[in-house]
PDB file of N, CA and C in Angstrom:
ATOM      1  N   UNK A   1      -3.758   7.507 -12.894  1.00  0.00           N
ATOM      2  CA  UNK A   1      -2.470   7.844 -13.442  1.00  0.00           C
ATOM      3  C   UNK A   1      -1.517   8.338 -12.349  1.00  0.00           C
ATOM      4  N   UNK A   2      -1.908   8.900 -11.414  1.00  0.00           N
ATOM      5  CA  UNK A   2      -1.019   9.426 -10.442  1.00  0.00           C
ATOM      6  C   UNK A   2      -0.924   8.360  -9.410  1.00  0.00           C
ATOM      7  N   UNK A   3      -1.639   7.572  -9.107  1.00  0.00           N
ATOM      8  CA  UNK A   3      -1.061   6.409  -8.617  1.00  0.00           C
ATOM      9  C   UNK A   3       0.013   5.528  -9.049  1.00  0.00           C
ATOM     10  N   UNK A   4      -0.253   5.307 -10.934  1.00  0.00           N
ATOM     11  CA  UNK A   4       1.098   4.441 -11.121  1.00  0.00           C
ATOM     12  C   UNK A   4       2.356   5.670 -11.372  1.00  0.00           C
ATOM     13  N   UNK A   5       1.970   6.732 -11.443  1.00  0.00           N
ATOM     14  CA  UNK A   5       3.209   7.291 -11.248  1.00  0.00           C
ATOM     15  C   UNK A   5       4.321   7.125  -9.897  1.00  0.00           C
ATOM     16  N   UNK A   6       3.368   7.937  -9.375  1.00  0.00           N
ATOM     17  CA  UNK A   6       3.813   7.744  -7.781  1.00  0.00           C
ATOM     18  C   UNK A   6       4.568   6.197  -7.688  1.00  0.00           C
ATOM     19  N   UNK A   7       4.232   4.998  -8.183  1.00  0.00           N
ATOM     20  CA  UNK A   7       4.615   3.967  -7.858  1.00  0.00           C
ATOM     21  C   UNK A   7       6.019   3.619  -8.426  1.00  0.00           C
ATOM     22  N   UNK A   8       5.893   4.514  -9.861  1.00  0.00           N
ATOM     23  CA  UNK A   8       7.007   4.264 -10.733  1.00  0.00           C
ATOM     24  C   UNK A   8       7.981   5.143  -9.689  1.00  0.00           C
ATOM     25  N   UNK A   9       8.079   6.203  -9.427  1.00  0.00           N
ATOM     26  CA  UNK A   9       8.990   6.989  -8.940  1.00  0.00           C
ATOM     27  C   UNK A   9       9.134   6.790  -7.666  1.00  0.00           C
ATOM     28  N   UNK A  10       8.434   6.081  -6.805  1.00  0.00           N
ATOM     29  CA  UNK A  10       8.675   5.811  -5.466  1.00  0.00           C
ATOM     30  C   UNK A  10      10.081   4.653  -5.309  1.00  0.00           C
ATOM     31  N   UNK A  11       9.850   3.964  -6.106  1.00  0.00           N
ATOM     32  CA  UNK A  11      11.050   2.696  -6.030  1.00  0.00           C
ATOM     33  C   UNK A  11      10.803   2.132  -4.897  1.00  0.00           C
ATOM     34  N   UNK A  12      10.898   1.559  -3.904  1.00  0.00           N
ATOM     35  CA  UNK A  12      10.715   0.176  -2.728  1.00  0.00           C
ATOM     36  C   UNK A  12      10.833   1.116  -1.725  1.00  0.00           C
ATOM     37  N   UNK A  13      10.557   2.387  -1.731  1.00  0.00           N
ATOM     38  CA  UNK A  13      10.260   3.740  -0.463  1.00  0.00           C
ATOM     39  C   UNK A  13       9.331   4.061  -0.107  1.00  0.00           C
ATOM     40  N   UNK A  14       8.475   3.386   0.671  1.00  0.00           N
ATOM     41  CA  UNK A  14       7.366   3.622   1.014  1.00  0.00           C
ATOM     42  C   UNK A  14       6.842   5.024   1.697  1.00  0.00           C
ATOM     43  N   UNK A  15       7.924   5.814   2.534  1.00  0.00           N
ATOM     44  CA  UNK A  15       8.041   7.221   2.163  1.00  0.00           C
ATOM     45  C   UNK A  15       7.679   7.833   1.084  1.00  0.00           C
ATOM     46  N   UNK A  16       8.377   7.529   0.102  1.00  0.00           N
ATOM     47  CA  UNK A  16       8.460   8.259  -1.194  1.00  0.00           C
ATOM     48  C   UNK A  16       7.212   8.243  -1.885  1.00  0.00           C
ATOM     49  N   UNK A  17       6.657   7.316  -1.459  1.00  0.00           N
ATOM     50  CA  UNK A  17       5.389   6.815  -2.434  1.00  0.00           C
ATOM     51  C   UNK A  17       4.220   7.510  -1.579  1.00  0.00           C
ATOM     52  N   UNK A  18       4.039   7.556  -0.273  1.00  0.00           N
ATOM     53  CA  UNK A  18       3.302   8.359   0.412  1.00  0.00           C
ATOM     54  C   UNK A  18       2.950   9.631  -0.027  1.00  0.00           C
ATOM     55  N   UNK A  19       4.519  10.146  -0.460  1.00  0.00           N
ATOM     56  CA  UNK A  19       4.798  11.647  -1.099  1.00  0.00           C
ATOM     57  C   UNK A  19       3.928  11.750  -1.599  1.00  0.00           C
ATOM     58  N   UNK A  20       4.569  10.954  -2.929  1.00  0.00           N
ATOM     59  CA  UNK A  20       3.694  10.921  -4.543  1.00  0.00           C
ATOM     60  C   UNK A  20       2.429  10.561  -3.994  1.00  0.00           C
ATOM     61  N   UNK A  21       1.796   9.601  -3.862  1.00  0.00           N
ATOM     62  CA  UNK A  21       0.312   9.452  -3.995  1.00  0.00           C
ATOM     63  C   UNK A  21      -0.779  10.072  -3.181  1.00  0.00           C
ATOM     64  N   UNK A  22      -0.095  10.461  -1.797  1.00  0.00           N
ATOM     65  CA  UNK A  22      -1.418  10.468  -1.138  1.00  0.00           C
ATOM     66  C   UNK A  22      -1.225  12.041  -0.292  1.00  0.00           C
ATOM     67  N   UNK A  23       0.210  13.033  -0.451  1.00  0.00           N
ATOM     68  CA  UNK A  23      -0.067  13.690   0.026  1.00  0.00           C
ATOM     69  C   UNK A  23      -0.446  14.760  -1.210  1.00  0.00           C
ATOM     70  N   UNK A  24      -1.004  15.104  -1.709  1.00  0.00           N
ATOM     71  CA  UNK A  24      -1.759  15.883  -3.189  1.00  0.00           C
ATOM     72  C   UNK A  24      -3.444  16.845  -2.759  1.00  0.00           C
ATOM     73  N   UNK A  25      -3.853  17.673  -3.536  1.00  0.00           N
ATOM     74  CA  UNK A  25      -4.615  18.347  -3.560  1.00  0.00           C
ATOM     75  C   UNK A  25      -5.909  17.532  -4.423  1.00  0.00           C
ATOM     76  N   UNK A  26      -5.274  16.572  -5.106  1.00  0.00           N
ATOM     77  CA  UNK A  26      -6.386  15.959  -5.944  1.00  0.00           C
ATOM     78  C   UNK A  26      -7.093  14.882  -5.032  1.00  0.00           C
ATOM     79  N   UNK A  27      -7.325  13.734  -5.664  1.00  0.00           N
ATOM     80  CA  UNK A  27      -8.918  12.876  -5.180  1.00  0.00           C
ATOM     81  C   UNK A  27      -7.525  11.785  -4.196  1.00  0.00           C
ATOM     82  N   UNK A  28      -6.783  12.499  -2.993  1.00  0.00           N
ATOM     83  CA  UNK A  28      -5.760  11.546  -2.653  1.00  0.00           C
ATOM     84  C   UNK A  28      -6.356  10.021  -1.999  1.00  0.00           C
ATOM     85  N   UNK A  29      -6.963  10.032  -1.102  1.00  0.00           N
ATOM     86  CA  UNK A  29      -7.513   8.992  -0.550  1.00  0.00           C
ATOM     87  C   UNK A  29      -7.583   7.596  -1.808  1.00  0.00           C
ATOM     88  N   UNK A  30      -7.894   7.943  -3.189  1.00  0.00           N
ATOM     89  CA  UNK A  30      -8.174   7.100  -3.816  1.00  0.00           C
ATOM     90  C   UNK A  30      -6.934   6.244  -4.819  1.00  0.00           C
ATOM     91  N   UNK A  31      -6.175   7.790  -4.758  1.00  0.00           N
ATOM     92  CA  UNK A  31      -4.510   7.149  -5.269  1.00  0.00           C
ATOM     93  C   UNK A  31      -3.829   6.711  -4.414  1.00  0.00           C
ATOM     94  N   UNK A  32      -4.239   7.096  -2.999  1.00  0.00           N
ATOM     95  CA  UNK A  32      -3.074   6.310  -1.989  1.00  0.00           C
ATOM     96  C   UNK A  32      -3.715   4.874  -1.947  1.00  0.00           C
ATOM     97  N   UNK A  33      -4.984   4.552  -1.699  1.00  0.00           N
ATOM     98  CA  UNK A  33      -4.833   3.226  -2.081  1.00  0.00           C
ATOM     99  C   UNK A  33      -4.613   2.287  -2.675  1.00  0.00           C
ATOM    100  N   UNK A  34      -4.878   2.885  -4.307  1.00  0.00           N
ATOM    101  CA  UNK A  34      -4.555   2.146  -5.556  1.00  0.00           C
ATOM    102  C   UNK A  34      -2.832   1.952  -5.422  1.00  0.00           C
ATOM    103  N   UNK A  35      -2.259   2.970  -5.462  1.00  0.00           N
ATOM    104  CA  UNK A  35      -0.902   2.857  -5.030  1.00  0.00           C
ATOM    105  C   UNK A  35      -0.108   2.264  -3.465  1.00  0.00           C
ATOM    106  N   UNK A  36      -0.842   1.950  -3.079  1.00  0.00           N
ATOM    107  CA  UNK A  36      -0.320   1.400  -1.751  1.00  0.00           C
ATOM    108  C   UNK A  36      -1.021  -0.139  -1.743  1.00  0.00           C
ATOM    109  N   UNK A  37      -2.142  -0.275  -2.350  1.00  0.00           N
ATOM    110  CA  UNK A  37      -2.104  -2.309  -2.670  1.00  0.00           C
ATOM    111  C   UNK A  37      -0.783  -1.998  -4.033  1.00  0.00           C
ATOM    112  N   UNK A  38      -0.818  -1.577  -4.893  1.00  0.00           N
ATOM    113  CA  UNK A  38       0.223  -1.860  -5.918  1.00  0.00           C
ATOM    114  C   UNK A  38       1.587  -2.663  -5.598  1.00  0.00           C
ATOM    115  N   UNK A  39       1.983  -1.421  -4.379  1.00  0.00           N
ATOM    116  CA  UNK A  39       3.350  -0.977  -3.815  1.00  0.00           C
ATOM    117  C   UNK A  39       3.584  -2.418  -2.649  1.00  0.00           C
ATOM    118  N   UNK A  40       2.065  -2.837  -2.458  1.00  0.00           N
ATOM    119  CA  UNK A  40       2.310  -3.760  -1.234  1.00  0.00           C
ATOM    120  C   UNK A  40       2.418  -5.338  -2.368  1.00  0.00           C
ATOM    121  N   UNK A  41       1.614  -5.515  -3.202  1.00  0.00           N
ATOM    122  CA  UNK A  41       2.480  -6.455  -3.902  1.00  0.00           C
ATOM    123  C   UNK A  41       3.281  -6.563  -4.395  1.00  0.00           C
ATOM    124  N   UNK A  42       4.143  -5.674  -4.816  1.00  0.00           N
ATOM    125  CA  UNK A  42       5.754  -5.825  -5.270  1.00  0.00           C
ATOM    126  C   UNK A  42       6.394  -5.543  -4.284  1.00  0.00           C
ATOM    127  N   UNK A  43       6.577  -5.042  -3.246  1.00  0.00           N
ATOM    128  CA  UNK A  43       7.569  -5.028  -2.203  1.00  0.00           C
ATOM    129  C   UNK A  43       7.166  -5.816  -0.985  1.00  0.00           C
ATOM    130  N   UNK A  44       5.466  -5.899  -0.484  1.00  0.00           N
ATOM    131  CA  UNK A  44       5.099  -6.554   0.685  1.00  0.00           C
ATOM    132  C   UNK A  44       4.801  -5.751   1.697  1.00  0.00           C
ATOM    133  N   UNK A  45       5.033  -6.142   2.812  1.00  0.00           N
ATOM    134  CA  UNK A  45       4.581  -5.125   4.629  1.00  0.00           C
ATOM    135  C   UNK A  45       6.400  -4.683   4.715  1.00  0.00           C
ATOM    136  N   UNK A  46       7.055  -5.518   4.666  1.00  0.00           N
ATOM    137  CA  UNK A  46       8.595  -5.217   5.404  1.00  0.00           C
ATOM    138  C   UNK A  46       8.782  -3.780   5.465  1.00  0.00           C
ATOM    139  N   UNK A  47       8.585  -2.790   4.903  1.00  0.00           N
ATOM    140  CA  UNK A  47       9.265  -1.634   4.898  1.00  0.00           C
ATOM    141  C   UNK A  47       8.165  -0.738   5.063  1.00  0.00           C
ATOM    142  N   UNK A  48       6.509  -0.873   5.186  1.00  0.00           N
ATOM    143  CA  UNK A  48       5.405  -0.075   5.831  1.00  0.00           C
ATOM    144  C   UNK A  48       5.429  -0.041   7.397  1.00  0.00           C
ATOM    145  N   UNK A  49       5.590   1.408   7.942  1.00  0.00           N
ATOM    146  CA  UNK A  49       5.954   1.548   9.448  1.00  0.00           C
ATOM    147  C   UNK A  49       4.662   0.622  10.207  1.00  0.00           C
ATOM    148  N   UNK A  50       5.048   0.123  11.266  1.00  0.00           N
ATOM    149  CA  UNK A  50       4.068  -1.272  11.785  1.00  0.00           C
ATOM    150  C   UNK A  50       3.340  -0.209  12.633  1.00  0.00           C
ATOM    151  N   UNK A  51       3.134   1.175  12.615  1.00  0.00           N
ATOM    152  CA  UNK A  51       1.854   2.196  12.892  1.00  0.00           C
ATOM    153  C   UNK A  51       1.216   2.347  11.852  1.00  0.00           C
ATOM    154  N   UNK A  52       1.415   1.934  10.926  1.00  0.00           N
ATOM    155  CA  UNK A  52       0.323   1.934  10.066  1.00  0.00           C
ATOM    156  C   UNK A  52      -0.699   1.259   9.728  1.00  0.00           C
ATOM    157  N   UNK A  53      -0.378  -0.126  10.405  1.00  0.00           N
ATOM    158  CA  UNK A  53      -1.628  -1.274  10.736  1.00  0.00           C
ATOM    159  C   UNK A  53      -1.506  -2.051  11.881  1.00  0.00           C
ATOM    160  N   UNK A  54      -0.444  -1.932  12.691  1.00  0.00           N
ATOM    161  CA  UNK A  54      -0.696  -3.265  13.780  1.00  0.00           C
ATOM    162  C   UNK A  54      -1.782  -3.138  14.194  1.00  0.00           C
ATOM    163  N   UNK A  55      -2.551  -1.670  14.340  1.00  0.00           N
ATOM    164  CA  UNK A  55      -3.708  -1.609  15.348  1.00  0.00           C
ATOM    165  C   UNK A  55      -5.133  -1.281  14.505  1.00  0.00           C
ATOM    166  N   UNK A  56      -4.881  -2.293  13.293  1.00  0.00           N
ATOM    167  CA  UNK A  56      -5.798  -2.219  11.936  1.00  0.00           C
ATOM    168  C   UNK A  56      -7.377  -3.407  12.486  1.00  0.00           C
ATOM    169  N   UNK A  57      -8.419  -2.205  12.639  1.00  0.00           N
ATOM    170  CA  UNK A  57      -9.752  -3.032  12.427  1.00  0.00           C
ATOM    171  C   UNK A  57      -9.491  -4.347  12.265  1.00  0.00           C
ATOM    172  N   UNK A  58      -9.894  -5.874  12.186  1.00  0.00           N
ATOM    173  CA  UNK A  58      -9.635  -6.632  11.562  1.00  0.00           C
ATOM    174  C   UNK A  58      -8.815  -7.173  11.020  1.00  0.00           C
ATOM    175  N   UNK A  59      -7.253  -6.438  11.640  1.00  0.00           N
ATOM    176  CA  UNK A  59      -6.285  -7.282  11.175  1.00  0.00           C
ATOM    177  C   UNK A  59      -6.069  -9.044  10.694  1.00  0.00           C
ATOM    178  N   UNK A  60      -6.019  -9.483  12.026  1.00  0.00           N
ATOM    179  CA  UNK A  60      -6.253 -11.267  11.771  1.00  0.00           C
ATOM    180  C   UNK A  60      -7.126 -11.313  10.511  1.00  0.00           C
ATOM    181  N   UNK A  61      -8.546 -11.374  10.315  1.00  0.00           N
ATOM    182  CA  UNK A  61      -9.097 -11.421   9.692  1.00  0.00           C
ATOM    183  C   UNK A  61      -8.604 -11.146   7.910  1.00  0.00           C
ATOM    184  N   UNK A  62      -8.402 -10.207   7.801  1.00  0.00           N
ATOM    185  CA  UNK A  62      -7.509  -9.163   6.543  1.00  0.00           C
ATOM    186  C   UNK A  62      -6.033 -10.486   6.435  1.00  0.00           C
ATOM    187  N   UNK A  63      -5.618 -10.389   7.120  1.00  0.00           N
ATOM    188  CA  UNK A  63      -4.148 -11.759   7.057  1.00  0.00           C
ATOM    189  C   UNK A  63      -4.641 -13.161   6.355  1.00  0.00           C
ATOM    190  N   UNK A  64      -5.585 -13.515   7.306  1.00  0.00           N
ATOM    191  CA  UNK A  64      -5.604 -15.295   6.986  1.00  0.00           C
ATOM    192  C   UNK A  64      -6.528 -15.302   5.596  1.00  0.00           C
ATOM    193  N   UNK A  65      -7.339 -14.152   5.243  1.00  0.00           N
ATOM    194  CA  UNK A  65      -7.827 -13.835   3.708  1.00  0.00           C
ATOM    195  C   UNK A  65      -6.752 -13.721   2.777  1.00  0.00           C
ATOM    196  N   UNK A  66      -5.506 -13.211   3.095  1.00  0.00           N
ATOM    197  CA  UNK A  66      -5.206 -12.616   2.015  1.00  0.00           C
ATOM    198  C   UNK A  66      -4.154 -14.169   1.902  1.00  0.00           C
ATOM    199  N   UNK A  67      -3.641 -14.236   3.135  1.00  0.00           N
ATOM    200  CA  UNK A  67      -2.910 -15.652   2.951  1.00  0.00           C
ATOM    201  C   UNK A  67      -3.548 -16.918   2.185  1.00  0.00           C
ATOM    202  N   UNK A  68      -4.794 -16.677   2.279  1.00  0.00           N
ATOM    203  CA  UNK A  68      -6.006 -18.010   1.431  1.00  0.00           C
ATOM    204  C   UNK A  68      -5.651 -17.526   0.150  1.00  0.00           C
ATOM    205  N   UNK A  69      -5.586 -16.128  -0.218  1.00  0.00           N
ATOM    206  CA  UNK A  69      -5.775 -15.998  -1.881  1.00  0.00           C
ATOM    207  C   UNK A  69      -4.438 -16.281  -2.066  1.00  0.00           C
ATOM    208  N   UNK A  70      -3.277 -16.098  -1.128  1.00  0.00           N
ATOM    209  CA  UNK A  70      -1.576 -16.232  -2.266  1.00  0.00           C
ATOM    210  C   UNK A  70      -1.257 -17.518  -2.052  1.00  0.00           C
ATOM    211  N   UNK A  71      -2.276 -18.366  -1.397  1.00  0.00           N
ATOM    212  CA  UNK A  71      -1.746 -19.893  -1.671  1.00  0.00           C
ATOM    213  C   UNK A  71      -2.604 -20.596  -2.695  1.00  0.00           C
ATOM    214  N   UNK A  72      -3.548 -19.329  -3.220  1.00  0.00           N
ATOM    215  CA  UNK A  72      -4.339 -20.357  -4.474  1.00  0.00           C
ATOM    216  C   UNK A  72      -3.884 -19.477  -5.608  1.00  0.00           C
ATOM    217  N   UNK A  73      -3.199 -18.466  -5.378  1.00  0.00           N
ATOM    218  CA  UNK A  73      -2.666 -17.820  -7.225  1.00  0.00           C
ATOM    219  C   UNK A  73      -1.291 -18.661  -6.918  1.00  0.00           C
TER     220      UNK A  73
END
């Protein structure tokens, strides 16, 4: 629930949504993710600071997967 909140009230601010989901006292790790894939399919990467993954484990890997699944939905 505090993930789709956070998502509702964040609007296309990926700041904002950081706020809401992941900086909290509760189980955050698990709402920032639910809310941050949410947030990344309706808005995308464009507006997540490029320190937050250019230097991501497995990037390439994570890309040409996810690019395989949005050319078969």
């Amino acid at each position: 629930m505090i993930a789709y909140d956070a998502l509702l009230g964040a609007g296309a601010s990926w700041k904002e949504l950081c706020s809401r989901a992941m900086f909290h006292s509760g189980d955050s790790d698990s709402t920032g993710v639910i809310a941050a894939a949410w947030w990344g399919a309706l808005y995308g990467m464009d507006s997540v600071p490029k320190g937050n993954y250019q230097n991501l484990e497995y990037r390439e890997r994570i890309e040409n997967v996810a690019a395989k699944l949005f050319a078969k939905a």
